[in-house]
PDB file of N, CA and C in Angstrom:
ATOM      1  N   UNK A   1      74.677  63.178  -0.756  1.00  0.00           N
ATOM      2  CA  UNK A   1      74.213  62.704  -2.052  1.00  0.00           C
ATOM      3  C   UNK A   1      74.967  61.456  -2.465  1.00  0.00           C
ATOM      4  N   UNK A   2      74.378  60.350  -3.377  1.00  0.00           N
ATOM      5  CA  UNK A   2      74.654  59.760  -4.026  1.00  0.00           C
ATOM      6  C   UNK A   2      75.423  59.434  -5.211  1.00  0.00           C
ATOM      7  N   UNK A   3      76.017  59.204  -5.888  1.00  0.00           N
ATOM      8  CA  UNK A   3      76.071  59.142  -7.332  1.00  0.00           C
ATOM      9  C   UNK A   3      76.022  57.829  -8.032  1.00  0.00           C
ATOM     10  N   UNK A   4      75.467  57.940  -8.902  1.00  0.00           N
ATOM     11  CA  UNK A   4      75.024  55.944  -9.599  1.00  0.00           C
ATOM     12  C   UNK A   4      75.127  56.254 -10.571  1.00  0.00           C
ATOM     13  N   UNK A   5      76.410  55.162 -11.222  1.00  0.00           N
ATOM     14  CA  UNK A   5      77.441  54.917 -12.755  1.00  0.00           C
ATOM     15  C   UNK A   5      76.628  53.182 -13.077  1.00  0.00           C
ATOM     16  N   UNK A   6      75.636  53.911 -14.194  1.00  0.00           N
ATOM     17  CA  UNK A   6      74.976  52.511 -14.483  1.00  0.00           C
ATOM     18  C   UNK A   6      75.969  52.110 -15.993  1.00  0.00           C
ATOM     19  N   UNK A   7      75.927  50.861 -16.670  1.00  0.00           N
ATOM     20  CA  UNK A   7      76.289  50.219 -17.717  1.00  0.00           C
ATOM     21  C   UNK A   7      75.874  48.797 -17.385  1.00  0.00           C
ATOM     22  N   UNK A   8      76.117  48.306 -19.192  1.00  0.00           N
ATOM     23  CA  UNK A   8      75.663  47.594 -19.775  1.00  0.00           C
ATOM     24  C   UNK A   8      74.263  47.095 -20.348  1.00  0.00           C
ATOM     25  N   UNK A   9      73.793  48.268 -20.663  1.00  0.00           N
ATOM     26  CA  UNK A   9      73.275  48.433 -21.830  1.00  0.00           C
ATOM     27  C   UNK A   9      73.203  47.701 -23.080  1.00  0.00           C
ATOM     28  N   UNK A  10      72.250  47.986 -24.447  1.00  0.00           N
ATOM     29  CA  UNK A  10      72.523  47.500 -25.456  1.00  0.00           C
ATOM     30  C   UNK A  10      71.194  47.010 -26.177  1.00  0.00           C
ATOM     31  N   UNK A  11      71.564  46.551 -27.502  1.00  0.00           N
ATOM     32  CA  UNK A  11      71.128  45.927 -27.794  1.00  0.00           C
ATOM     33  C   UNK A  11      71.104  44.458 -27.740  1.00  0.00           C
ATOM     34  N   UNK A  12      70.214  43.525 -27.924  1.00  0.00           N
ATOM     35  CA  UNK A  12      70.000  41.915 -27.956  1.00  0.00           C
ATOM     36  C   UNK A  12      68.676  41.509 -28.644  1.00  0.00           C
ATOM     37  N   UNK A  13      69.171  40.057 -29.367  1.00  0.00           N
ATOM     38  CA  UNK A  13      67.754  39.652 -29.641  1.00  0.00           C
ATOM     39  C   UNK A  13      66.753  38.878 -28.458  1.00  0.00           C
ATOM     40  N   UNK A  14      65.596  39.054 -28.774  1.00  0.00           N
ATOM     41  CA  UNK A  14      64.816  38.110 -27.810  1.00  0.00           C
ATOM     42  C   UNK A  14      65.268  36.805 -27.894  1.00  0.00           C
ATOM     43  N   UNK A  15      65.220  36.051 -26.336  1.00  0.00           N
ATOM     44  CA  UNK A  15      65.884  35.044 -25.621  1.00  0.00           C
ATOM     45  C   UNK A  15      67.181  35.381 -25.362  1.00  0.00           C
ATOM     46  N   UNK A  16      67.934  36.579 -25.332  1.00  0.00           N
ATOM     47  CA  UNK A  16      69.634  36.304 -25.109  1.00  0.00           C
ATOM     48  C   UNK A  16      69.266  37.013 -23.630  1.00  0.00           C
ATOM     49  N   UNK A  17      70.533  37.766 -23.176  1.00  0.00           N
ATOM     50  CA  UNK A  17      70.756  38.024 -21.917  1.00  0.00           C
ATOM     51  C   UNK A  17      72.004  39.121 -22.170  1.00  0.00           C
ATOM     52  N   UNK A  18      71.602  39.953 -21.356  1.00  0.00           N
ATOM     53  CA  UNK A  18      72.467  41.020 -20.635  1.00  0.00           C
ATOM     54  C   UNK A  18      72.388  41.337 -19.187  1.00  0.00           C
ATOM     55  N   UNK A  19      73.726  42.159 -18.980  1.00  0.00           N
ATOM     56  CA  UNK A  19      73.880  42.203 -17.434  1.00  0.00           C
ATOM     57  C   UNK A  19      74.136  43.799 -17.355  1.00  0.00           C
ATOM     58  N   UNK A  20      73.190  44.533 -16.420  1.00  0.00           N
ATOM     59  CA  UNK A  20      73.191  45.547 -15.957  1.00  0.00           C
ATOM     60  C   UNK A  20      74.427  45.707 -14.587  1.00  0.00           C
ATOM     61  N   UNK A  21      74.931  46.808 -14.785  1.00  0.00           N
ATOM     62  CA  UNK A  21      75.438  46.824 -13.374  1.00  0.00           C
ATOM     63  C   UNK A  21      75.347  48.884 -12.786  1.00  0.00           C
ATOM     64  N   UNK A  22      76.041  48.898 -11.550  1.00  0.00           N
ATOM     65  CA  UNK A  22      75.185  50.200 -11.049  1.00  0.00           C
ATOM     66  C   UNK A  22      76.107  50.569  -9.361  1.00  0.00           C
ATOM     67  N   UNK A  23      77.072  51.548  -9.991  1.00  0.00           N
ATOM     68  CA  UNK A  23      78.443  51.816  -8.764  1.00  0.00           C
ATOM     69  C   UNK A  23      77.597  52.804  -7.837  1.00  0.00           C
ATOM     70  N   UNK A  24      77.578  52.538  -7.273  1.00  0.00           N
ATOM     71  CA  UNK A  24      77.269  54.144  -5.992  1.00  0.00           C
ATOM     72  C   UNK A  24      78.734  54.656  -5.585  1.00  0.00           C
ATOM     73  N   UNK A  25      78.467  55.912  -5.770  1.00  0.00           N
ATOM     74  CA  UNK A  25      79.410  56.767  -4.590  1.00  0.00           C
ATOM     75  C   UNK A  25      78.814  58.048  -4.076  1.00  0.00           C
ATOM     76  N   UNK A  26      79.563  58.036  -3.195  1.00  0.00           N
ATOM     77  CA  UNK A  26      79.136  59.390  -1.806  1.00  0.00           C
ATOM     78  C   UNK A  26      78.999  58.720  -0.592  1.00  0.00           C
ATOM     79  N   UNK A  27      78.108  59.310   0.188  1.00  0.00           N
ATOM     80  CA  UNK A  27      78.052  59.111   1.558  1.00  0.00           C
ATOM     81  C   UNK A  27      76.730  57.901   0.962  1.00  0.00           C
ATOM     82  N   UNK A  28      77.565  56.771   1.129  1.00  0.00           N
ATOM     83  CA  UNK A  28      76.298  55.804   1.717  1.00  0.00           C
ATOM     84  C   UNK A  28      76.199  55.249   3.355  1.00  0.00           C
ATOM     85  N   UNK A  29      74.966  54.950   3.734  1.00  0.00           N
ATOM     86  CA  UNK A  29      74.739  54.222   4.894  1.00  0.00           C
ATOM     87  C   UNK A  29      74.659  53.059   4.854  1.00  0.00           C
ATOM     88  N   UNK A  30      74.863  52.590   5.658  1.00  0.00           N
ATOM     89  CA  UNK A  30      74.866  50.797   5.466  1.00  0.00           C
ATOM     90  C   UNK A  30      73.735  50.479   5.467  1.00  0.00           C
ATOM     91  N   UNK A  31      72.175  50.968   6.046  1.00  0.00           N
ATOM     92  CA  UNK A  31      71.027  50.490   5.941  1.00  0.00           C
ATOM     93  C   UNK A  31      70.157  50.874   4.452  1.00  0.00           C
ATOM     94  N   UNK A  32      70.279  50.522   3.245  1.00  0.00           N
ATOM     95  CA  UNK A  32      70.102  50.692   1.795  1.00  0.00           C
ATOM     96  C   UNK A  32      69.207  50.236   1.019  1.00  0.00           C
ATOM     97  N   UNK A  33      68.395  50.375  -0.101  1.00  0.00           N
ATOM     98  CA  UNK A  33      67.860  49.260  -0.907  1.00  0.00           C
ATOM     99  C   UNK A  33      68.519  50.422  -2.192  1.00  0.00           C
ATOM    100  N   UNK A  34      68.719  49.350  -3.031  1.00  0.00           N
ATOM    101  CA  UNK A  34      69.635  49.392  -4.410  1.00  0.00           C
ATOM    102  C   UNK A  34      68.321  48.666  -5.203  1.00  0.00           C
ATOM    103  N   UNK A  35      67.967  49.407  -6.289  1.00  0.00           N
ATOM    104  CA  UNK A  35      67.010  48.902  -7.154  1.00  0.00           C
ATOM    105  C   UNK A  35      67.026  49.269  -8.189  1.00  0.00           C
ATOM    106  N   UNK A  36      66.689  48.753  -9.179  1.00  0.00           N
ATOM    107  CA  UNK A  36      66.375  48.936 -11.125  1.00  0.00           C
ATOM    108  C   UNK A  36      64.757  48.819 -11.273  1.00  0.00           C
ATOM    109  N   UNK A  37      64.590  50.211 -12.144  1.00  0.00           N
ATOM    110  CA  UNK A  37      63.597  50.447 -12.388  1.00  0.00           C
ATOM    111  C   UNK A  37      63.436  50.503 -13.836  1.00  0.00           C
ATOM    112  N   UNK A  38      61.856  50.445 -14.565  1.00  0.00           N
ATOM    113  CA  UNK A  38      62.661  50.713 -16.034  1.00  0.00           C
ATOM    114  C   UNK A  38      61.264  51.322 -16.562  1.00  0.00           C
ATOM    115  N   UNK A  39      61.844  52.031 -17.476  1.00  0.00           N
ATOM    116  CA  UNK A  39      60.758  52.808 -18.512  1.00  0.00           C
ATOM    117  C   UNK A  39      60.652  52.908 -19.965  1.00  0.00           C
ATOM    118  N   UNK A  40      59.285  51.518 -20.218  1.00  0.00           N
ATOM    119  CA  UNK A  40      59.225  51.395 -21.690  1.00  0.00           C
ATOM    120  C   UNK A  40      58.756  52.872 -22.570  1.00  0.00           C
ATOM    121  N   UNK A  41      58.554  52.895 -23.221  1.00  0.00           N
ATOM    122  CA  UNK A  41      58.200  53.984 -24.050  1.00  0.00           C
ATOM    123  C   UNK A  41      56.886  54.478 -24.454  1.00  0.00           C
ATOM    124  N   UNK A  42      56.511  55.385 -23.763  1.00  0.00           N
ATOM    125  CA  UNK A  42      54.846  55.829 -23.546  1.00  0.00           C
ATOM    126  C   UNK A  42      53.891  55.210 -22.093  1.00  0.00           C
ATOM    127  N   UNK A  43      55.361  54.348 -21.415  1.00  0.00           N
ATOM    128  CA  UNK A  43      54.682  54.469 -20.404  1.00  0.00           C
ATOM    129  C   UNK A  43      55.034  54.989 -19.091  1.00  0.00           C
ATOM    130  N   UNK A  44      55.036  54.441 -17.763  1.00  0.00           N
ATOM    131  CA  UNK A  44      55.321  54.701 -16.567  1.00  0.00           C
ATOM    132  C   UNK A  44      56.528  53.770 -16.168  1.00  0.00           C
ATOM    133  N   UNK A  45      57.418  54.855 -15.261  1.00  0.00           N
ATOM    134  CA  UNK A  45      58.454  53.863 -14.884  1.00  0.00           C
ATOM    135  C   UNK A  45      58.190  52.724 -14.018  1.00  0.00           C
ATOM    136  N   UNK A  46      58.177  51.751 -14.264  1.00  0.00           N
ATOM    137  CA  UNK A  46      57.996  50.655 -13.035  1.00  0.00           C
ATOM    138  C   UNK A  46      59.031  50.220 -12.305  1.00  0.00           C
ATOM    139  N   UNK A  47      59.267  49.451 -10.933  1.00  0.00           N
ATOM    140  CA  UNK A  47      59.758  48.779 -10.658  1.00  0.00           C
ATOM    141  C   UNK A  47      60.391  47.450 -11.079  1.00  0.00           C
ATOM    142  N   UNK A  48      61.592  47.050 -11.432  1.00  0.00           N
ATOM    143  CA  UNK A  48      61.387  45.717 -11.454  1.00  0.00           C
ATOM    144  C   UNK A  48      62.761  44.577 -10.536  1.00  0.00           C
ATOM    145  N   UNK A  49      63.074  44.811 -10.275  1.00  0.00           N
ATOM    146  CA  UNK A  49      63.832  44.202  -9.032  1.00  0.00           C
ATOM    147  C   UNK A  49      64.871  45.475  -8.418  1.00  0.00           C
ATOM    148  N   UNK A  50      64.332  44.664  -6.308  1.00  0.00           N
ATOM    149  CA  UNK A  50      65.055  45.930  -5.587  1.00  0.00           C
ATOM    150  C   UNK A  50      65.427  44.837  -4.620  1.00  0.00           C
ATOM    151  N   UNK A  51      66.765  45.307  -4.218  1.00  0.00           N
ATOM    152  CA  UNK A  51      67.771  44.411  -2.946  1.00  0.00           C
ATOM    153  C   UNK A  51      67.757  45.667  -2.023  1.00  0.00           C
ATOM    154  N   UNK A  52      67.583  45.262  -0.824  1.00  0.00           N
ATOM    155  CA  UNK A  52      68.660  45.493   0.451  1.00  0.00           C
ATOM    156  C   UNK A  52      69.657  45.425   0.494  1.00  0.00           C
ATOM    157  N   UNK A  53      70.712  46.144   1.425  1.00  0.00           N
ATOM    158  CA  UNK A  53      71.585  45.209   1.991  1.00  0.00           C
ATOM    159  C   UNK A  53      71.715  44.730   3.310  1.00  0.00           C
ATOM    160  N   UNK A  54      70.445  43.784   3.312  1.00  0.00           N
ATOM    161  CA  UNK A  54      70.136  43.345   4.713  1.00  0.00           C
ATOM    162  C   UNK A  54      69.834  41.963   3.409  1.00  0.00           C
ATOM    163  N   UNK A  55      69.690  41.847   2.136  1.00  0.00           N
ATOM    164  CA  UNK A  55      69.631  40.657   1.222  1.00  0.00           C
ATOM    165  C   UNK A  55      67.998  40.917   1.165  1.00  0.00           C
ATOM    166  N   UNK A  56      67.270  41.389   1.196  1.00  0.00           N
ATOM    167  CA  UNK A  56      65.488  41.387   1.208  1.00  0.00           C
ATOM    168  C   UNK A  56      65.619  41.703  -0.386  1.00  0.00           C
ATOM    169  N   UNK A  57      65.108  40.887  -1.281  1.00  0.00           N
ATOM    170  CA  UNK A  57      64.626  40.715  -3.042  1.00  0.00           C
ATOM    171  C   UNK A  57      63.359  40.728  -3.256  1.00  0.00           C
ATOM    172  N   UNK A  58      62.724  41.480  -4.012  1.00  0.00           N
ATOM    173  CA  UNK A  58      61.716  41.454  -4.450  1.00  0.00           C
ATOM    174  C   UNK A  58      61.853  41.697  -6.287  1.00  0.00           C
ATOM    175  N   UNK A  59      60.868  41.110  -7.095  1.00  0.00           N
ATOM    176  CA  UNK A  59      61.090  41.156  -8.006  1.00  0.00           C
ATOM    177  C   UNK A  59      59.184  41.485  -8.971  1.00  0.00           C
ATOM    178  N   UNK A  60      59.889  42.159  -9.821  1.00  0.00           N
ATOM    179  CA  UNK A  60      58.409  42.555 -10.305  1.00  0.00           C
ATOM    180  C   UNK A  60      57.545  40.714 -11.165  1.00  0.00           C
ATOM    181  N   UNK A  61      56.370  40.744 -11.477  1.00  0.00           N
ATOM    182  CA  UNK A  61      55.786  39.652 -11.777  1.00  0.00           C
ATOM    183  C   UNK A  61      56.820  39.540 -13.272  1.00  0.00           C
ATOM    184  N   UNK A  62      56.407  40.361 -13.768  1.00  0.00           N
ATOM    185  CA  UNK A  62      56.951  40.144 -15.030  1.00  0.00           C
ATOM    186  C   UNK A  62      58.168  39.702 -15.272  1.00  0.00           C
ATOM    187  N   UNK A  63      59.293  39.721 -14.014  1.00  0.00           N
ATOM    188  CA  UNK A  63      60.432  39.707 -14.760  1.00  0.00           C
ATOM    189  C   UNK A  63      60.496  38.613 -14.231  1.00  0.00           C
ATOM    190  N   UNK A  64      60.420  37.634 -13.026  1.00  0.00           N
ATOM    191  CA  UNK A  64      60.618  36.765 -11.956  1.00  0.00           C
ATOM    192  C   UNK A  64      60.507  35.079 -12.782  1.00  0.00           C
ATOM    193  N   UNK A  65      61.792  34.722 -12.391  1.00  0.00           N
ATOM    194  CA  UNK A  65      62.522  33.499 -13.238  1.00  0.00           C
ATOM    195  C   UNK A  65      63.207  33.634 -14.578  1.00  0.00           C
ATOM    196  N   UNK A  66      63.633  35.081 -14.853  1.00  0.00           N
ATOM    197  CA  UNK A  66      64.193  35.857 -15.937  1.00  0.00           C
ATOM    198  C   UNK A  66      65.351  36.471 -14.734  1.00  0.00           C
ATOM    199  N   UNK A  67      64.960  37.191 -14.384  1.00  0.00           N
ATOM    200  CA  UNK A  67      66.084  38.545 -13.746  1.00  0.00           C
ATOM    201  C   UNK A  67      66.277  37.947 -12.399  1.00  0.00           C
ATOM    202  N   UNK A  68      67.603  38.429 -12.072  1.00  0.00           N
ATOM    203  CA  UNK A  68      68.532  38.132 -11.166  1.00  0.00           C
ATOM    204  C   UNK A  68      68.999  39.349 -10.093  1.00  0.00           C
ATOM    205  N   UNK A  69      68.822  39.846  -9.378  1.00  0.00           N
ATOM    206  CA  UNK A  69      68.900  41.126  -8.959  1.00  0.00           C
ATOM    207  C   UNK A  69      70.561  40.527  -7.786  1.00  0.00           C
ATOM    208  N   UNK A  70      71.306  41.158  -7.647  1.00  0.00           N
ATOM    209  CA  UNK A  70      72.439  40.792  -6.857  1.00  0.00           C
ATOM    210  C   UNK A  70      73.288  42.127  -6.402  1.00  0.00           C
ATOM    211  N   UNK A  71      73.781  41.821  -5.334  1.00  0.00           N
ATOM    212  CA  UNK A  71      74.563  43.574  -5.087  1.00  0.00           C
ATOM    213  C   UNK A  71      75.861  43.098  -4.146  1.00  0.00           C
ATOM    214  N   UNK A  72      77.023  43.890  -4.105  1.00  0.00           N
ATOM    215  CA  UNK A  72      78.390  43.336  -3.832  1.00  0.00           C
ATOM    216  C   UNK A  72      78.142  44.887  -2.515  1.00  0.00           C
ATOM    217  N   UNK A  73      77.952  44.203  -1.389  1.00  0.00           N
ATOM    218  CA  UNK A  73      78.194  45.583  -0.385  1.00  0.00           C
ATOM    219  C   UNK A  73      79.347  46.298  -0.376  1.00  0.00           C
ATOM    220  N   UNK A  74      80.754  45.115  -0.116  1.00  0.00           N
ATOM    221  CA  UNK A  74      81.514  46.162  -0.178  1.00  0.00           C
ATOM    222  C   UNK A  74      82.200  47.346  -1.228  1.00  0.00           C
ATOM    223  N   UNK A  75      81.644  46.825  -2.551  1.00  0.00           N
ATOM    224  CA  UNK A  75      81.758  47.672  -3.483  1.00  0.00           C
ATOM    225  C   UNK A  75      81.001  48.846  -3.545  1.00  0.00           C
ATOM    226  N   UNK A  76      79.444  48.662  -3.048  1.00  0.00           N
ATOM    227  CA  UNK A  76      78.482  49.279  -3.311  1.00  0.00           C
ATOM    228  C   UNK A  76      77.732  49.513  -4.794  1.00  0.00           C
ATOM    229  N   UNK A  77      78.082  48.313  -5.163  1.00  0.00           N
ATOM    230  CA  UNK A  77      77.077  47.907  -6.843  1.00  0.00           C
ATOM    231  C   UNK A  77      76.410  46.749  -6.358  1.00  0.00           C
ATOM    232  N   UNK A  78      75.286  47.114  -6.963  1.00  0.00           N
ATOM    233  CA  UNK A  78      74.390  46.254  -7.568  1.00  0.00           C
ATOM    234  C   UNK A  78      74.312  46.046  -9.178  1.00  0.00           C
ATOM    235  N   UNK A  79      73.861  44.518  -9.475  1.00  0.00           N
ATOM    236  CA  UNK A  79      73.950  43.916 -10.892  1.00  0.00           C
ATOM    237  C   UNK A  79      72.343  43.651 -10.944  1.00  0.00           C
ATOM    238  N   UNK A  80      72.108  43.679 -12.391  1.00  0.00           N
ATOM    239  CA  UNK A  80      70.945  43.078 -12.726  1.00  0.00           C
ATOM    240  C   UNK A  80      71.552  41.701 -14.115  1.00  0.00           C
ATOM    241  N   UNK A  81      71.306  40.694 -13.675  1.00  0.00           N
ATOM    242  CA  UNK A  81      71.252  39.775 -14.803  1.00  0.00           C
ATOM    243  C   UNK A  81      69.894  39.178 -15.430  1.00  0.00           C
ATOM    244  N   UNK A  82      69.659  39.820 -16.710  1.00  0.00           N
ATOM    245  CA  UNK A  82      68.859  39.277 -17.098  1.00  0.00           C
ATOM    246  C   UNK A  82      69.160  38.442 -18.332  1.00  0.00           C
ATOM    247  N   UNK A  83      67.759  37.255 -18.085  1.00  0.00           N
ATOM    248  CA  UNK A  83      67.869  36.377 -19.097  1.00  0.00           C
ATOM    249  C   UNK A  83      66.714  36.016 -20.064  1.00  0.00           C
ATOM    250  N   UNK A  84      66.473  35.208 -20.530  1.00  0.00           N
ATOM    251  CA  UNK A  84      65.282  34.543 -21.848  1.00  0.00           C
ATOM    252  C   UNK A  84      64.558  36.454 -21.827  1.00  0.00           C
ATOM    253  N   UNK A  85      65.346  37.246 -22.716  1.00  0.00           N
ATOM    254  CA  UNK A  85      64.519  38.760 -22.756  1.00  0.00           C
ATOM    255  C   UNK A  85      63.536  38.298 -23.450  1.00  0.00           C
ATOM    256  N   UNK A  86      62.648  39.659 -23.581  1.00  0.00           N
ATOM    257  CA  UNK A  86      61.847  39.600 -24.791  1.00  0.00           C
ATOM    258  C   UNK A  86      61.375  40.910 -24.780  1.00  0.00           C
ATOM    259  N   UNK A  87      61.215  40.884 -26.238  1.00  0.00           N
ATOM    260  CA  UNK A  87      60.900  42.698 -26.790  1.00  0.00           C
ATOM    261  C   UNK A  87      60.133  43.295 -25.589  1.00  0.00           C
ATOM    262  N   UNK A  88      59.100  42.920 -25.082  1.00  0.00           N
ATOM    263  CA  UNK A  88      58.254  43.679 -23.932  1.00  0.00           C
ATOM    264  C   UNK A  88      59.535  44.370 -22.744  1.00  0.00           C
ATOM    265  N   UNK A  89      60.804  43.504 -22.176  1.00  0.00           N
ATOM    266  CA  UNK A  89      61.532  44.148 -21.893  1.00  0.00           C
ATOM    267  C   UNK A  89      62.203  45.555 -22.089  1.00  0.00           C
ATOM    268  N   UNK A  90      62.059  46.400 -23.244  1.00  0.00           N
ATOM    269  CA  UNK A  90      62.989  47.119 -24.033  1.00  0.00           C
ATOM    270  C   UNK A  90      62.423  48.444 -23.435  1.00  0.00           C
ATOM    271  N   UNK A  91      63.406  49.494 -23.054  1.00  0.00           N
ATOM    272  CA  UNK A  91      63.374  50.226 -21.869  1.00  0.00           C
ATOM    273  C   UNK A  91      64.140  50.696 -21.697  1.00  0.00           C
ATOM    274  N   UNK A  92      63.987  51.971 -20.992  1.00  0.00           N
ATOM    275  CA  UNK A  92      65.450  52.687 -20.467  1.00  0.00           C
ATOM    276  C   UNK A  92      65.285  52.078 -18.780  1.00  0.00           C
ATOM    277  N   UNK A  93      66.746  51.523 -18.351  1.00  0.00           N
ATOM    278  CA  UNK A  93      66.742  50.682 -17.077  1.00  0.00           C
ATOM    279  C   UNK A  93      67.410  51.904 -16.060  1.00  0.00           C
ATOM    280  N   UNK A  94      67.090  51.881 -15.171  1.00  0.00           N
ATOM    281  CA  UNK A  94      67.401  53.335 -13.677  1.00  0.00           C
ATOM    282  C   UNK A  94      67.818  52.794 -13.054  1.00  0.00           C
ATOM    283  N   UNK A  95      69.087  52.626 -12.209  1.00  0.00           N
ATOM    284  CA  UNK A  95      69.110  52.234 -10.776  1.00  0.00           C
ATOM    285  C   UNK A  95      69.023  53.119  -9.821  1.00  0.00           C
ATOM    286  N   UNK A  96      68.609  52.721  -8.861  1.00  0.00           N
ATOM    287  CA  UNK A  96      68.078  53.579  -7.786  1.00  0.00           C
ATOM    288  C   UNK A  96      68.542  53.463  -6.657  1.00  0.00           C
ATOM    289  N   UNK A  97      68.968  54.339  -5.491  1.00  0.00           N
ATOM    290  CA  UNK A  97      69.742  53.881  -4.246  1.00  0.00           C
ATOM    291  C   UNK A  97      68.762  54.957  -3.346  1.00  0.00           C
ATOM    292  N   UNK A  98      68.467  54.293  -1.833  1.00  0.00           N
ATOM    293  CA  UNK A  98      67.556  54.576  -1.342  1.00  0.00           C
ATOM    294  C   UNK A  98      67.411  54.247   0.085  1.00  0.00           C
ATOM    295  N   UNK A  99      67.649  55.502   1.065  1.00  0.00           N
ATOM    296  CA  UNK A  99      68.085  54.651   2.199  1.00  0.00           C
ATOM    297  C   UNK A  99      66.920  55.950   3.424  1.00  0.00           C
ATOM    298  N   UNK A 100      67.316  56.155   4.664  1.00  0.00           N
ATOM    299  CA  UNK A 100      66.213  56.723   5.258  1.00  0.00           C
ATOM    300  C   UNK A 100      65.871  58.462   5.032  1.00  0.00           C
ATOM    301  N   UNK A 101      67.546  58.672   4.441  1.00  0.00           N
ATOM    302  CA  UNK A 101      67.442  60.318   3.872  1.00  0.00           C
ATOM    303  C   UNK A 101      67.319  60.898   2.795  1.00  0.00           C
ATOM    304  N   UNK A 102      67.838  59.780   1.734  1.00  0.00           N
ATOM    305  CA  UNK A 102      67.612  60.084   0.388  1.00  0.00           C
ATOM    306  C   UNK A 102      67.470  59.373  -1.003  1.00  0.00           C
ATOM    307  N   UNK A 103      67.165  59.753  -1.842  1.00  0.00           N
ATOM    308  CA  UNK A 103      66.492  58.640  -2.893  1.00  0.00           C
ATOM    309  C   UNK A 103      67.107  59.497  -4.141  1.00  0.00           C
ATOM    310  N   UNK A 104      68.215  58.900  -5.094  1.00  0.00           N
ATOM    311  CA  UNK A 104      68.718  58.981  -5.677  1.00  0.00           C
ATOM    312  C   UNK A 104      68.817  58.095  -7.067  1.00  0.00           C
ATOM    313  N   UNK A 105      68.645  58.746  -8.053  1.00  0.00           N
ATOM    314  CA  UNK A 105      68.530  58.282  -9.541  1.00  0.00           C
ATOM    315  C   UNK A 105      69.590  57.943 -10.126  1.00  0.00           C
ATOM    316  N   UNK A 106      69.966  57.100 -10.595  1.00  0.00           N
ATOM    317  CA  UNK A 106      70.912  57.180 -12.137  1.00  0.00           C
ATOM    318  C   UNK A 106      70.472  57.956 -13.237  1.00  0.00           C
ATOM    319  N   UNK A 107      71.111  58.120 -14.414  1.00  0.00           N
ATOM    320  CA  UNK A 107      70.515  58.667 -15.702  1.00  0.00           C
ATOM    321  C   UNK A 107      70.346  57.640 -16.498  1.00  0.00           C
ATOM    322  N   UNK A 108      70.208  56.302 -16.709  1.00  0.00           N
ATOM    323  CA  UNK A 108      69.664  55.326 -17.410  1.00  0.00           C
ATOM    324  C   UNK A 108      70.641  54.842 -18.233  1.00  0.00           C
ATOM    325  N   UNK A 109      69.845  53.456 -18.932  1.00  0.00           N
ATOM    326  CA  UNK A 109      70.989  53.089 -19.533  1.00  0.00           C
ATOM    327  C   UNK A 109      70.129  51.789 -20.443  1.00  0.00           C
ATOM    328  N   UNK A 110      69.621  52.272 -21.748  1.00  0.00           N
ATOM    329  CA  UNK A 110      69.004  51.447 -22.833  1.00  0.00           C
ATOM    330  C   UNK A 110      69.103  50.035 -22.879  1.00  0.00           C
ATOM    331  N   UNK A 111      67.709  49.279 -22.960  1.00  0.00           N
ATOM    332  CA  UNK A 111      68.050  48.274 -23.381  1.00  0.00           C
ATOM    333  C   UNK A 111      67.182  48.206 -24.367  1.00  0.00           C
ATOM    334  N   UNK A 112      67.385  47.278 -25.669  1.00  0.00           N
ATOM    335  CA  UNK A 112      66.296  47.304 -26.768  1.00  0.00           C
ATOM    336  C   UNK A 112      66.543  45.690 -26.596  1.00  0.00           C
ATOM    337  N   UNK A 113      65.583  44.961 -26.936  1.00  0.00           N
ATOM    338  CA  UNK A 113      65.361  43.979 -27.607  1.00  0.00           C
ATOM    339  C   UNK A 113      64.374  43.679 -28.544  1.00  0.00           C
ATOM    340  N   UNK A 114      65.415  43.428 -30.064  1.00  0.00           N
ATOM    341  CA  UNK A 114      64.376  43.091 -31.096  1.00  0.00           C
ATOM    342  C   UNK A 114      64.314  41.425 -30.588  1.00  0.00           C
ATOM    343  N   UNK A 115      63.005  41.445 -31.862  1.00  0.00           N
ATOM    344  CA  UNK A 115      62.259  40.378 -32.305  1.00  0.00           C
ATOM    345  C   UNK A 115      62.831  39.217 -33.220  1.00  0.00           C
TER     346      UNK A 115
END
């Protein structure tokens, strides 16, 4: 098993920026994808940026030229930096670790952005 210590959280107004970050521990493998997922309120969790650590980024439409997805191997965190928010952002954010045996959750970690 996994374990994923997400922070930085919060509140912000639209256009500022916060930075997510997201520790793994346990037995990781070196072949990985580390990802943030997020779930606005009344809806479905989506995807919105997932790394390798082979470096493979993908980023959801919505967030792409906003969010920054980055991950430190030998630590085993991944960061999310996001920037120019906006209320549509506001969400509980998941990181996710995910490799050929198992797929492991965080418990989340709020972001609101007012208007």
């Amino acid at each position: 098993q996994v374990h994923l210590v997400e922070s930085g959280g919060g509140v912000v107004q639209a256009g500022g920026s916060l930075r997510l970050s997201c520790a793994a521990f346990g037995s990781i493998r070196s072949n990985n994808d580390m990802n943030w997922y997020r779930q606005a309120p009344g809806k479905q969790r989506e995807l919105v940026a997932s790394k390798s650590s082979r470096g493979n980024t993908n980023y959801a439409d919505s967030v792409k030229e906003r969010f920054t997805i980055s991950r430190d191997n030998d630590k085993n965190t991944v960061y999310l930096q996001m920037n120019s928010l906006k209320p549509e952002d506001t969400g509980v954010y998941y990181c996710n670790f995910r490799d050929t045996y198992m797929n492991n959750w965080g418990k989340g970690t709020l972001v609101t952005v007012s208007s």
